[in-house]
Protein backbone atom coordinates (compact mmCIF):
# COMPACT_ATOMS: atom_id res chain seq x y z
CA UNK A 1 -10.70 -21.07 14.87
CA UNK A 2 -13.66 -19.01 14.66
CA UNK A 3 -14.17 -15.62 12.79
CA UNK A 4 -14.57 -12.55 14.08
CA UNK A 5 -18.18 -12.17 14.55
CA UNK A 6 -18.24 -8.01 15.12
CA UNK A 7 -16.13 -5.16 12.86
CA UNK A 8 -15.96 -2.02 14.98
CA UNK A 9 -14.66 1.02 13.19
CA UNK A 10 -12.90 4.16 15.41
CA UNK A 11 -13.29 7.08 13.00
CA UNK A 12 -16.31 5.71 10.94
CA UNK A 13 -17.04 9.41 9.46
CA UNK A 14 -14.50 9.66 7.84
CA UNK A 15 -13.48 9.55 4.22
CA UNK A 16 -11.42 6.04 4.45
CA UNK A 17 -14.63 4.58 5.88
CA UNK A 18 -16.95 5.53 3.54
CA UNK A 19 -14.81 5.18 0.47
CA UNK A 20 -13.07 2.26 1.07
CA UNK A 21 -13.51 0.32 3.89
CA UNK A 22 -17.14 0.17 4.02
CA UNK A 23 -17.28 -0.80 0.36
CA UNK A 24 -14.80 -3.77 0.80
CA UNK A 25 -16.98 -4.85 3.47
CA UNK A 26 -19.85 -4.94 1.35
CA UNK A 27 -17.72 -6.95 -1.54
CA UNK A 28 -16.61 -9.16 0.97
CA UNK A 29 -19.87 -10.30 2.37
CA UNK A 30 -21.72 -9.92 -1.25
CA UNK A 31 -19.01 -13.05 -2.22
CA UNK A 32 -19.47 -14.72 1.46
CA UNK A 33 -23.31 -14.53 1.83
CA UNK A 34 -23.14 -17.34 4.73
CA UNK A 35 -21.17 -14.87 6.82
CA UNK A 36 -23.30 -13.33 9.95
CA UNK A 37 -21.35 -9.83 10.82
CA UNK A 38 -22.40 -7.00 13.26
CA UNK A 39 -20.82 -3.76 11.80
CA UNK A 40 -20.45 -0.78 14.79
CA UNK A 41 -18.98 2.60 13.69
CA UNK A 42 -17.92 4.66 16.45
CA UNK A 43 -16.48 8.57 16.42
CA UNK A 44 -16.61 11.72 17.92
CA UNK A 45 -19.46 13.11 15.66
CA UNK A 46 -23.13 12.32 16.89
CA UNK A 47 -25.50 10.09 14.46
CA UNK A 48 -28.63 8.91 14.69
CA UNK A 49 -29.34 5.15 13.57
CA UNK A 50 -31.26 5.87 10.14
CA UNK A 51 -28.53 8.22 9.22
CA UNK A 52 -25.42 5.77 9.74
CA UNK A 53 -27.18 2.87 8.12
CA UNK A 54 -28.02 5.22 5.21
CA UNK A 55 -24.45 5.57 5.00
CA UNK A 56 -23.47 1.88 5.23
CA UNK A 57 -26.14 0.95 2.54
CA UNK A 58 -24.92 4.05 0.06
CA UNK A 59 -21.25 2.05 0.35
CA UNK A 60 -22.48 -1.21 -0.22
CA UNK A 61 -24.57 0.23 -3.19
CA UNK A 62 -21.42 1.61 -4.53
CA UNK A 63 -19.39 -1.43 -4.67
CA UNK A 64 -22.66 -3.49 -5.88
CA UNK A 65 -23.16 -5.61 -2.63
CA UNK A 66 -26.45 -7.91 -2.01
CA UNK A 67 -27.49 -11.12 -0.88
CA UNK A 68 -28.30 -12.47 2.67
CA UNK A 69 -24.90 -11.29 4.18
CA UNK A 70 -25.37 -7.94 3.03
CA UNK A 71 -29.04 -7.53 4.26
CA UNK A 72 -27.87 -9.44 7.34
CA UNK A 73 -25.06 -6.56 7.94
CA UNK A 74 -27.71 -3.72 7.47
CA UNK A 75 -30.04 -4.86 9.25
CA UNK A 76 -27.87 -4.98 12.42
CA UNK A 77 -25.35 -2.42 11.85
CA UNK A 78 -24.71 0.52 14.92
CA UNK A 79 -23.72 3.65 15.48
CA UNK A 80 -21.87 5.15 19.18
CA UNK A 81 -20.44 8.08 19.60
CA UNK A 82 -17.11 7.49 20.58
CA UNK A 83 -13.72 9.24 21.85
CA UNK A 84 -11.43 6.16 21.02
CA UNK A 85 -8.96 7.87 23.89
CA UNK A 86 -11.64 7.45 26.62
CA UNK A 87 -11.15 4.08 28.38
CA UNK A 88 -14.50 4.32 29.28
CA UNK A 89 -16.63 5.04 26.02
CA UNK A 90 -14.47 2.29 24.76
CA UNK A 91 -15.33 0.13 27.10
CA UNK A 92 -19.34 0.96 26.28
CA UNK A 93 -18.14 0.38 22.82
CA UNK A 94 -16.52 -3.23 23.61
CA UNK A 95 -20.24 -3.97 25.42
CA UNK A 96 -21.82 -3.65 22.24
CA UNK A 97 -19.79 -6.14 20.07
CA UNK A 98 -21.07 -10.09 19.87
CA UNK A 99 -18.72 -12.69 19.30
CA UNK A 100 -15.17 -11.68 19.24
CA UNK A 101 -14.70 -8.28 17.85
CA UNK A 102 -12.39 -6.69 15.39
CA UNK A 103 -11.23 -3.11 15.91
CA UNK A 104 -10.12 -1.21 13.07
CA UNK A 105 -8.11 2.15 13.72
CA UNK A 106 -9.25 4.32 11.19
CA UNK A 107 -7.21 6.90 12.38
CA UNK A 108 -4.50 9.09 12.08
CA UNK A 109 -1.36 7.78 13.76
CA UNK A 110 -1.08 10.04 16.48
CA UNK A 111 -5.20 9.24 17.71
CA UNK A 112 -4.65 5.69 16.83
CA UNK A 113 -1.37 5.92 19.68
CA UNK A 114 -3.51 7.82 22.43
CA UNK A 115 -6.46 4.93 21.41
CA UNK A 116 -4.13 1.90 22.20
CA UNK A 117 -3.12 3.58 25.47
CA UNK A 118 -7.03 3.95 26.63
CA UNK A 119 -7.70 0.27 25.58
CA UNK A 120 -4.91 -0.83 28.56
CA UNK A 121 -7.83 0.28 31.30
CA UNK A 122 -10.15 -1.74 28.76
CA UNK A 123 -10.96 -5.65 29.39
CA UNK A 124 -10.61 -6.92 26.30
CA UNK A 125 -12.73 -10.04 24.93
CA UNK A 126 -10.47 -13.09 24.02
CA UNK A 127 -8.93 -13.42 21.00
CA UNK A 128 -10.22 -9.94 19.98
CA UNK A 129 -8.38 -8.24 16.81
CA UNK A 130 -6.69 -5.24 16.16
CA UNK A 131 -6.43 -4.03 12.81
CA UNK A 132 -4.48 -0.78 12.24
CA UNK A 133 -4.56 1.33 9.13
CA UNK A 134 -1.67 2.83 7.51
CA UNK A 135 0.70 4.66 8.09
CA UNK A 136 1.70 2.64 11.10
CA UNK A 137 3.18 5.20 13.26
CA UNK A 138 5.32 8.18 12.36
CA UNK A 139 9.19 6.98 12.38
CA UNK A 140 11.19 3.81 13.31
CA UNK A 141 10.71 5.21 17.10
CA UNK A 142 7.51 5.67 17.18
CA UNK A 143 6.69 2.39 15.12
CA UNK A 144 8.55 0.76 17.90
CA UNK A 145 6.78 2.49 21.06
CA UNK A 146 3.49 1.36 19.45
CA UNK A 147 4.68 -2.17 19.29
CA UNK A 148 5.54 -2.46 22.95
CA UNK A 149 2.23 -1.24 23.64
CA UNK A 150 0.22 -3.55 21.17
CA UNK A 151 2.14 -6.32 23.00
CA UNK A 152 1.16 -5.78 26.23
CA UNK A 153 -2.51 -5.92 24.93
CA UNK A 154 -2.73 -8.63 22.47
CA UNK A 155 -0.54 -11.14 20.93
CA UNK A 156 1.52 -11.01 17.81
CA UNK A 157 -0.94 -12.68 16.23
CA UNK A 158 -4.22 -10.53 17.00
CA UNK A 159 -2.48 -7.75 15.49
CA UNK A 160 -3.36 -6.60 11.83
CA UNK A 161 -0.99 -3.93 10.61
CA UNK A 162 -3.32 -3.14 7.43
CA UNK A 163 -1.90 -2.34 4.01
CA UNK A 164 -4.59 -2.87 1.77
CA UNK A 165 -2.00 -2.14 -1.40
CA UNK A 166 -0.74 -5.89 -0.51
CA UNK A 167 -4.18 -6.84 -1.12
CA UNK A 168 -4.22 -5.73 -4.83
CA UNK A 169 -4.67 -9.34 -6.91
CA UNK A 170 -1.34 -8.07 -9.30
CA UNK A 171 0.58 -7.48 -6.15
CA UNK A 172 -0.58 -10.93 -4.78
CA UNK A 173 -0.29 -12.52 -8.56
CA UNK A 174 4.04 -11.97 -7.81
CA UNK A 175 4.29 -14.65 -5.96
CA UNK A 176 2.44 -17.20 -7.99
CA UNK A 177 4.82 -15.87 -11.33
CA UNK A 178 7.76 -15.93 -9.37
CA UNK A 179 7.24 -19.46 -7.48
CA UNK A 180 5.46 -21.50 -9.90
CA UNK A 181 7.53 -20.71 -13.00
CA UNK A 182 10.65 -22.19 -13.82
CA UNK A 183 11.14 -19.63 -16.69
CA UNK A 184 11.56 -16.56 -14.19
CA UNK A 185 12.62 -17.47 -10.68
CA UNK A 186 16.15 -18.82 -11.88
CA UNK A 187 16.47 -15.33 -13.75
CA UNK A 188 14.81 -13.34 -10.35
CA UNK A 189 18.59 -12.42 -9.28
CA UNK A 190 21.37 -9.63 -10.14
CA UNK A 191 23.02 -11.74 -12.49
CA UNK A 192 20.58 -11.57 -14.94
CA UNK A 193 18.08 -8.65 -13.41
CA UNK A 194 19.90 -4.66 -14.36
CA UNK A 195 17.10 -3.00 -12.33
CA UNK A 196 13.85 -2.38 -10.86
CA UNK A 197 11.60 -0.04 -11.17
CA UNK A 198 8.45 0.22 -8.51
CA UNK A 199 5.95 3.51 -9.61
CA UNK A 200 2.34 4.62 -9.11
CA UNK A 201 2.07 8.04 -11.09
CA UNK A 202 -1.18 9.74 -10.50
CA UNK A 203 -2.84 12.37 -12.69
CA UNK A 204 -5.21 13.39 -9.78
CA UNK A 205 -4.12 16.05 -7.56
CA UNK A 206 -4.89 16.83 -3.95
CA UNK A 207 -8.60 16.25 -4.69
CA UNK A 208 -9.49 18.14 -1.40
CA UNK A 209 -7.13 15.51 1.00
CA UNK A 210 -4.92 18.72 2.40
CA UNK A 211 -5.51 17.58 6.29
CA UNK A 212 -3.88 14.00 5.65
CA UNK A 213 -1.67 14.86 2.88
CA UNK A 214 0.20 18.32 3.19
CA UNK A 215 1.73 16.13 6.44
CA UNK A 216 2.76 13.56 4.83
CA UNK A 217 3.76 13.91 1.11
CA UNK A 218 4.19 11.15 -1.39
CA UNK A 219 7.06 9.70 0.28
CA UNK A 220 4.98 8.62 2.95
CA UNK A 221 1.72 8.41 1.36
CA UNK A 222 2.65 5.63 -0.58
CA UNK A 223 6.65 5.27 -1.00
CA UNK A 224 6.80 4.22 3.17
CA UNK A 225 3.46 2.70 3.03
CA UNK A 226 3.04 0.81 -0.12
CA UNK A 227 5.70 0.36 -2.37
CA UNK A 228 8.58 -0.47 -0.14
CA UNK A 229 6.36 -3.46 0.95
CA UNK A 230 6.07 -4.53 -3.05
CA UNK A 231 10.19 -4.36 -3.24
CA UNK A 232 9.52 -6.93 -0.20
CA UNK A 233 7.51 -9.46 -2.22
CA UNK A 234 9.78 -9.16 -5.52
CA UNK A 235 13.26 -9.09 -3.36
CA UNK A 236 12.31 -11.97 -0.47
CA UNK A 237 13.28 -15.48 -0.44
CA UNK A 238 10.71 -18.55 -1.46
CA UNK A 239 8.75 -18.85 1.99
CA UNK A 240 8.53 -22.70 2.91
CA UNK A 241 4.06 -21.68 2.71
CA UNK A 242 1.83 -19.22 2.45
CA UNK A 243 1.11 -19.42 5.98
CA UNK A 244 1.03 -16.41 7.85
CA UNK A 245 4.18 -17.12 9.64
CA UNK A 246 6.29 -18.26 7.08
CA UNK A 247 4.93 -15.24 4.72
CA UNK A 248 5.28 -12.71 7.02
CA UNK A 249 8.77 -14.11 8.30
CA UNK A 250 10.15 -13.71 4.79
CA UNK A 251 9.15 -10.50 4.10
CA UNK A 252 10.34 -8.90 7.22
CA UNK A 253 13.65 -10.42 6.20
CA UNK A 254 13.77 -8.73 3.01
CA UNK A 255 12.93 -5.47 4.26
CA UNK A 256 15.74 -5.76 6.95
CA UNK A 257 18.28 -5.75 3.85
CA UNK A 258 16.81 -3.16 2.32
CA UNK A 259 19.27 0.37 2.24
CA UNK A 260 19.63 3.66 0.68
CA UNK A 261 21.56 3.01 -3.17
CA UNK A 262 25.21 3.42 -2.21
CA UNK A 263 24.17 4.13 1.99
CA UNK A 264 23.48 7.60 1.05
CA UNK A 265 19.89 8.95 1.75
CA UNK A 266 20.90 12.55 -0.28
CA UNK A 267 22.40 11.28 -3.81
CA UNK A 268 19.45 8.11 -3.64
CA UNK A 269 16.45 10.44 -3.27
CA UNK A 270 14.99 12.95 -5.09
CA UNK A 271 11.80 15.53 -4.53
CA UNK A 272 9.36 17.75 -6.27
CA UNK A 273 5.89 20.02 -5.97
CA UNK A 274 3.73 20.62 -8.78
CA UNK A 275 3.33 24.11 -9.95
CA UNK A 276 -0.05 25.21 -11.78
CA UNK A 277 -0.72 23.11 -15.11
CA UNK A 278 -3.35 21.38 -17.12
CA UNK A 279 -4.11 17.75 -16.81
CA UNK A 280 -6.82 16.57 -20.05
CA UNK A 281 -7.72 19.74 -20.50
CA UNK A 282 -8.31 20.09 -16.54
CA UNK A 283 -6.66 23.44 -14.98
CA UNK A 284 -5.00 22.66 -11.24
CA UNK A 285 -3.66 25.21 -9.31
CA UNK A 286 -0.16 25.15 -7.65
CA UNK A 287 -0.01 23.11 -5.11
CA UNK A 288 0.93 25.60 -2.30
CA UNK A 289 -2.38 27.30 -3.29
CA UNK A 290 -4.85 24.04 -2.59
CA UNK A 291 -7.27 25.13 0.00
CA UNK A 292 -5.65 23.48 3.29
CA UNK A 293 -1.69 23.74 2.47
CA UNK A 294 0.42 25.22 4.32
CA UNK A 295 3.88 26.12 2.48
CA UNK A 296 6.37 26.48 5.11
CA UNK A 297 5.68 22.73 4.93
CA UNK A 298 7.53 22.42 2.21
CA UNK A 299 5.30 18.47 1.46
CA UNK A 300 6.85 17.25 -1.87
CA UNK A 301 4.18 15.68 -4.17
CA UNK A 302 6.78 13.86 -6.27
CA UNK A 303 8.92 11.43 -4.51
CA UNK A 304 11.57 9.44 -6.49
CA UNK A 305 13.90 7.09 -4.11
CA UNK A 306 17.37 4.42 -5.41
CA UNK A 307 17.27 1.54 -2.79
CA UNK A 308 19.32 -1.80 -2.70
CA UNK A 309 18.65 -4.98 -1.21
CA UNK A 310 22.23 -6.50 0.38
CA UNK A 311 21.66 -9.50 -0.12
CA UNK A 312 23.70 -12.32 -2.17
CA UNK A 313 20.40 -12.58 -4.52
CA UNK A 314 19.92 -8.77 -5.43
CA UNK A 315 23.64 -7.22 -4.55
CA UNK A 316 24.30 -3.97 -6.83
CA UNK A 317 20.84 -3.99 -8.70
CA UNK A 318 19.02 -0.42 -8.36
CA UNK A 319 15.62 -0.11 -7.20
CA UNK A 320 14.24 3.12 -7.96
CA UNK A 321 10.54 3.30 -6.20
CA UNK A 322 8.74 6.94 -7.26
CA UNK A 323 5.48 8.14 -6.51
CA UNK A 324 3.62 11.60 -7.73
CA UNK A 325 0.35 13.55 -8.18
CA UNK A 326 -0.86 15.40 -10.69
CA UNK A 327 1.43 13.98 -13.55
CA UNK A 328 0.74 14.05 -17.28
CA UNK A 329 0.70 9.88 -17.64
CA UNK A 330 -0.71 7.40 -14.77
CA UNK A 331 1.77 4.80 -14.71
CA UNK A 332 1.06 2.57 -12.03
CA UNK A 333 3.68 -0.70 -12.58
CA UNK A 334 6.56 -3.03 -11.16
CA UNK A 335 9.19 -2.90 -14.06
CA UNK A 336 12.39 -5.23 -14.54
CA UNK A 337 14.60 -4.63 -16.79
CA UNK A 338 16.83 -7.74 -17.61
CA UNK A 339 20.79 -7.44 -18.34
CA UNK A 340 22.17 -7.10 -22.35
CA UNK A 341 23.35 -10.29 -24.17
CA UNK A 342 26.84 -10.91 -23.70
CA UNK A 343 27.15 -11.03 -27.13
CA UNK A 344 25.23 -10.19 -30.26
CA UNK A 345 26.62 -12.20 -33.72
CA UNK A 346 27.96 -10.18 -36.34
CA UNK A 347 25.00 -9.43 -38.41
CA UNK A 348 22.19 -8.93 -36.62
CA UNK A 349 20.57 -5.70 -37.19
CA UNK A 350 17.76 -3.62 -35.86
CA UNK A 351 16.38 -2.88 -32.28
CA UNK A 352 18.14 -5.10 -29.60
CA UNK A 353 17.39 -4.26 -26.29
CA UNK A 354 17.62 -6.45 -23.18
CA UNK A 355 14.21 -7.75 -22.56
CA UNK A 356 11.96 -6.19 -20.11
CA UNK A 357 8.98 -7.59 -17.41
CA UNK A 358 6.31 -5.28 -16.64
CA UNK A 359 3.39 -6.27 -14.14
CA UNK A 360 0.92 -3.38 -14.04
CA UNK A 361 -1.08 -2.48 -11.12
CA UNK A 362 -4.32 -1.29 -12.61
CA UNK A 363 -5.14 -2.74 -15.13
CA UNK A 364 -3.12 -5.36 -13.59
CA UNK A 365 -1.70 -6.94 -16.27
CA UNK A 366 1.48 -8.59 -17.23
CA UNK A 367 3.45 -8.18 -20.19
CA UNK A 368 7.10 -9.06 -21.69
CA UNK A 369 9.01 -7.43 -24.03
CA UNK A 370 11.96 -9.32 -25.87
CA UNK A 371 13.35 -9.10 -29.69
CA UNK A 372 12.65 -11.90 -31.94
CA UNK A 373 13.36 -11.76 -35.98
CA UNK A 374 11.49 -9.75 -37.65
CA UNK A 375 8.78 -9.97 -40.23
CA UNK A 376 10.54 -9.39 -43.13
CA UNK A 377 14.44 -9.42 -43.32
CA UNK A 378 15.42 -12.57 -41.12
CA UNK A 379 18.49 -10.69 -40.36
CA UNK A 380 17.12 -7.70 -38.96
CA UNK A 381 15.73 -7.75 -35.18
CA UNK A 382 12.33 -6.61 -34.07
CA UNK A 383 10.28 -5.87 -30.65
CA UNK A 384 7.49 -8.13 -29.49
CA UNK A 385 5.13 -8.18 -26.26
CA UNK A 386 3.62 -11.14 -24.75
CA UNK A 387 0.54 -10.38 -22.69
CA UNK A 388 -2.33 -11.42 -20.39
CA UNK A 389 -4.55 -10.15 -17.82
CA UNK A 390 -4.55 -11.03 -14.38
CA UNK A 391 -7.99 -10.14 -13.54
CA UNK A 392 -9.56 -8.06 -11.02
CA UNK A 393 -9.75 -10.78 -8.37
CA UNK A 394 -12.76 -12.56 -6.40
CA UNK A 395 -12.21 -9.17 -4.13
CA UNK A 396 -11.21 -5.85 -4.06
CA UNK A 397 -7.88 -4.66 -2.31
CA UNK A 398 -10.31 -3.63 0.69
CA UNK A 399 -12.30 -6.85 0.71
CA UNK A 400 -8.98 -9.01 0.70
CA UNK A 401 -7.23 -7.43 3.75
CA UNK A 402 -10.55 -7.54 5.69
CA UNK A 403 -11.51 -11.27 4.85
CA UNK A 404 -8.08 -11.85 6.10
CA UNK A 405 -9.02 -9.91 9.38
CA UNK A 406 -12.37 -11.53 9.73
CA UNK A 407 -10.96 -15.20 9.46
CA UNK A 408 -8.60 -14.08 11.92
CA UNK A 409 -5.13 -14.91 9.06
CA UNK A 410 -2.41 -12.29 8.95
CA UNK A 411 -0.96 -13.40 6.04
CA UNK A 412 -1.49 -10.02 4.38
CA UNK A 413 -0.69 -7.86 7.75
CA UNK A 414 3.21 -7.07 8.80
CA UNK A 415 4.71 -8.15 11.62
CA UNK A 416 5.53 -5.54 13.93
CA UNK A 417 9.61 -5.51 13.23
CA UNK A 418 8.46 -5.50 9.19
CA UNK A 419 6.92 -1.64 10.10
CA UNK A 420 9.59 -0.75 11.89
CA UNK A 421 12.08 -1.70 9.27
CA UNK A 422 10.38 -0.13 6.38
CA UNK A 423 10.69 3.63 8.52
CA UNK A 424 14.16 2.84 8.91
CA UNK A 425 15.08 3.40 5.63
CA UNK A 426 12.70 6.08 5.36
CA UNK A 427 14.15 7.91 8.10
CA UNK A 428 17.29 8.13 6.98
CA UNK A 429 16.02 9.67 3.59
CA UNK A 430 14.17 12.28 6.09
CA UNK A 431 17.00 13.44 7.62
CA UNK A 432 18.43 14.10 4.78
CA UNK A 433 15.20 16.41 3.05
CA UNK A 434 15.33 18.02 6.37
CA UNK A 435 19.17 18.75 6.71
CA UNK A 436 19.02 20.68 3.41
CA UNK A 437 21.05 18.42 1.41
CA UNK A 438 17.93 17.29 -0.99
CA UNK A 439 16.30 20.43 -2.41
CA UNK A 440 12.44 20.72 -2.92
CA UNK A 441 11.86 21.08 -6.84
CA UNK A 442 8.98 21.75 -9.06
CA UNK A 443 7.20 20.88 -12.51
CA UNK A 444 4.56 21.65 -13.84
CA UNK A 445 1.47 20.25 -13.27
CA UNK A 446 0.44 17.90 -16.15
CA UNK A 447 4.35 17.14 -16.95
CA UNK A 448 6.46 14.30 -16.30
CA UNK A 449 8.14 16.11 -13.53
CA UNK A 450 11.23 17.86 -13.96
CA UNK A 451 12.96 17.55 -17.21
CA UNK A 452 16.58 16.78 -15.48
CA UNK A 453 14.81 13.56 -13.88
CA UNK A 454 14.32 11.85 -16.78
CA UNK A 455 17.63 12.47 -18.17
């Protein structure tokens, strides 16, 4: 099977582009300097050629990229202005590709929709890939509609629905503790698991991102888009491989099992908005007065939702995901919290707690907590932590998903029923917010939220 030969980017001014994409590109083909690929950004604005390649080369320089791959991508790297909803400007666009081509939809969902409708009065080349960046559409429905119309382009298989969070090497690195150890996989169950915990706490604020943000919150931002897909990977089955197929299948299963804690979206969810705070000495405004908000909105900034997975493995264990800006502590980690001994001998004294798995996502590290006897008084219990480092990986999150698109392996992309699943269950927690039955708090910026949450 060959690679894709050409990366074209729809929306290549943009801030994803520049910040991320382009600089995953560059730490992809800085580890792969064999690799021979024409990079083509195409959007609305108009550019002239020294000033786009000034822009690739400033993102390579960022992420430290050189070597003959790297000089080989400069040297041939375009720029076309582009409506991606004009069949023919794409079809000027598909001219310029070599090879087979790679689109990637660096757009917002409702572009991205209009883009995929153009492309059906477009010939596309065979085998050509379409890679589409998060979120994937704006509900179950319209997750669905997009589907249909992906599969009257392409196959299945040419279609990359990107999440570059799965890309992360401590996300990845859950598979290879849970399927290579015998110590943890007979214990990965609800008899001996009392809960989950899935959270990325941020400290940053909006940091100037009101036009994506302020219409989609955290619970979109990264509950729907990210960390629902890590419940996936720590509540699915053993897949039979790693192949795509078998991955992917397994996955999708998990996140059909997936509901709200007790099927009810109101009493499993909670939201919040900062107010004005301090963060390290940093002063942030309320978030309804960040340039670009608009209020009647009502976006929440801290998202906390209880899900369950019915299934005979995880029956009646919690999973609370939560996700928040401009919070006193960045806590970014998959946490599980094992069940109490049945039974502790007459005795024993000190701190006995059940003993706890935490796999941090940046640093990613791993660590376990469990009580052993302490140092001095043989009788008295004490905590100890085991840990190690998993490393930042051969590539960043970035370069991962797009050597996966570029070698043409979906392994890290959902299938399209996996998307549609994962809205489901947001959905329901949506109609909920927006029947009134979940009310919009606040905390203080630089807090832990609000003090009833933690309580």
């Amino acid at each position: 099977m060959d690679d894709i030969s050409t990366l074209i980017i729809l929306g290549a001014t943009g801030d994803l582009t520049s910040r991320l994409l382009l600089p995953g590109v560059g730490r992809l083909l800085t580890d792969q300097p064999g690799r021979r690929l024409k990079i083509v950004g195409a959007d609305l604005p108009t550019k002239d050629q020294d000033e786009w390649s000034a822009t690739v080369k400033s993102a390579f320089d960022s992420a430290g990229a050189n070597g003959d791959a790297v000089e080989h991508a400069l040297t041939h790297t375009r720029y076309l202005p582009t409506d991606a909803t004009s069949p023919e400007q794409l079809r000027q666009l598909m001219e310029a590709a070599e090879g087979i081509p790679a689109l990637y939809f660096a757009l917002p969902p409702s572009v991205t929709a209009r883009a995929i409708n153009a492309l059906h009065d477009v010939g596309l080349p065979e085998h050509t890939v379409l890679a589409l960046e998060k979120p994937f559409g704006t509900d179950q429905q319209s997750a669905a509609d997009l589907n249909r119309k992906l599969a009257s382009l392409v196959t299945e298989e040419q279609i990359f629905r990107v999440d570059h969070f799965l890309g992360k090497s401590s996300v990845l690195n859950i598979l290879g503790l849970r399927f290579t150890n015998v110590l943890f996989e007979p214990l990965w169950n609800r008899d001996h698991v009392a809960k989950v915990e899935i959270v990325y706490d941020e400290q940053l604020g909006l940091e100037g991102r009101a036009g994506y943000y302020d219409s989609s919150g955290a619970l979109i931002d990264m509950i729907q888009s990210h960390l629902i897909q890590v419940m996936a990977l720590v509540t699915m089955e053993a897949p039979t491989s790693l192949e795509a197929a078998d991955l992917r299948a397994v996955k999708t299963e998990a996140l059909r099992a997936v509901r709200p804690w007790g099927s009810d979206p109101a009493t499993a969810s909670r939201r919040a908005r900062y107010t004005a705070g301090t963060i390290d000495g940093r002063q942030l405004p309320s978030y309804v007065e960040e340039e670009g908000v608009q209020a009647r909105r009502e976006t929440e900034t801290l998202a906390e939702v209880t899900l369950e997975s019915q299934s005979w493995r995880w029956a009646g264990v919690p999973f609370t995901l939560r996700s928040g800006k401009a919070l006193g502590e960045r806590r970014r980690e998959i946490v599980l919290t094992f069940r109490d001994v049945p039974h502790v001998p007459e005795g024993m004294q000190g701190m006995i707690s059940p003993a706890v798995l935490r796999l941090r996502l940046g640093p990613d590290s791993m660590s376990l907590e469990f009580n052993i006897n302490g140092p001095g008084d043989p009788y008295v219990i004490d905590r100890a932590h085991l840990m190690t480092e998993f490393g930042e990986g051969r590539l960043n999150p970035y370069g991962e998903v797009l050597n996966g698109i570029l070698q043409r392996d979906p392994s890290l992309s959902l299938r399209g029923e996996a998307a549609e699943q994962a809205w489901r269950v947001i959905d329901e927690i949506r109609g909920a917010w927006s029947n009134g039955r979940v009310p919009l708090e606040e905390y203080a910026a630089g807090s832990g939220g609000p003090e009833h949450w933690g309580k």
